[in-house]
Protein backbone atom coordinates (compact mmCIF):
# COMPACT_ATOMS: atom_id res chain seq x y z
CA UNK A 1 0.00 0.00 0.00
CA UNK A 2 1.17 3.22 -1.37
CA UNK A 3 0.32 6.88 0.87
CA UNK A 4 0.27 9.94 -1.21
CA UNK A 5 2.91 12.48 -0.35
CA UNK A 6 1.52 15.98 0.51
CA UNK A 7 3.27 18.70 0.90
CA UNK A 8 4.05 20.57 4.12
CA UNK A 9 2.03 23.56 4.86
CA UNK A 10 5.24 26.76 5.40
CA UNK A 11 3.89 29.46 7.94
CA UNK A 12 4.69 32.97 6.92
CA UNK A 13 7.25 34.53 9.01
CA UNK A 14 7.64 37.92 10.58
CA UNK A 15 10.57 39.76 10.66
CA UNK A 16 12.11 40.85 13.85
CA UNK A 17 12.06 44.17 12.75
CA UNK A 18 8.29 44.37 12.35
CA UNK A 19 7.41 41.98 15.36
CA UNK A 20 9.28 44.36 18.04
CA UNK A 21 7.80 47.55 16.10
CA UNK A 22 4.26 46.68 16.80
CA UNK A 23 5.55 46.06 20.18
CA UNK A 24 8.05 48.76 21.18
CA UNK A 25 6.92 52.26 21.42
CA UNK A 26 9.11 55.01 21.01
CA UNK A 27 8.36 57.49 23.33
CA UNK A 28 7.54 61.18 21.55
CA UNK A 29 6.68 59.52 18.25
CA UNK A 30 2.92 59.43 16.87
CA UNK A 31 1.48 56.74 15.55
CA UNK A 32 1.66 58.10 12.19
CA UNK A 33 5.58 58.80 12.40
CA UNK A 34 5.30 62.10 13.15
CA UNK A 35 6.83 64.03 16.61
CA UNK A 36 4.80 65.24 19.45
CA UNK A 37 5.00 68.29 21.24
CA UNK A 38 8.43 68.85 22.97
CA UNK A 39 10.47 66.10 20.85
CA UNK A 40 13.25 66.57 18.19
CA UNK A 41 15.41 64.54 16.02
CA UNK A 42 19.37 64.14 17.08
CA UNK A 43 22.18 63.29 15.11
CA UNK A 44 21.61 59.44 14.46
CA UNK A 45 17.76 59.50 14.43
CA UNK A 46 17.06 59.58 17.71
CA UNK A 47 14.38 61.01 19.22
CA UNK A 48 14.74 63.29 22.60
CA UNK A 49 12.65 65.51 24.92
CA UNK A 50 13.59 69.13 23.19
CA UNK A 51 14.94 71.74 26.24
CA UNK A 52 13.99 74.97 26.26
CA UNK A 53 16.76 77.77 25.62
CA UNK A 54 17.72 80.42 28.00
């Protein structure tokens, strides 16, 4: 008696990258990308709570 062979279902994987960004929040970042109030942009990309100037 013969069995057929079938072929293994493959899941679709997620990237790391797009796992941890639905999970990690950067804080002073919109949903939408954009900054809140009170955040800018550094050298590098990151983002940091924006002092105010004497």
């Amino acid at each position: 008696m013969l069995s057929k062979k079938t072929k293994k279902k493959v899941k679709k994987r997620i990237s790391a990258k797009r796992l941890c960004s639905s999970i990690i929040k950067r804080e002073g970042v919109k949903k939408d990308g954009t900054l809140k109030k009170g955040y800018r942009y550094v050298k590098g990309g990151k983002v940091v709570k924006a002092k105010a100037k004497k």
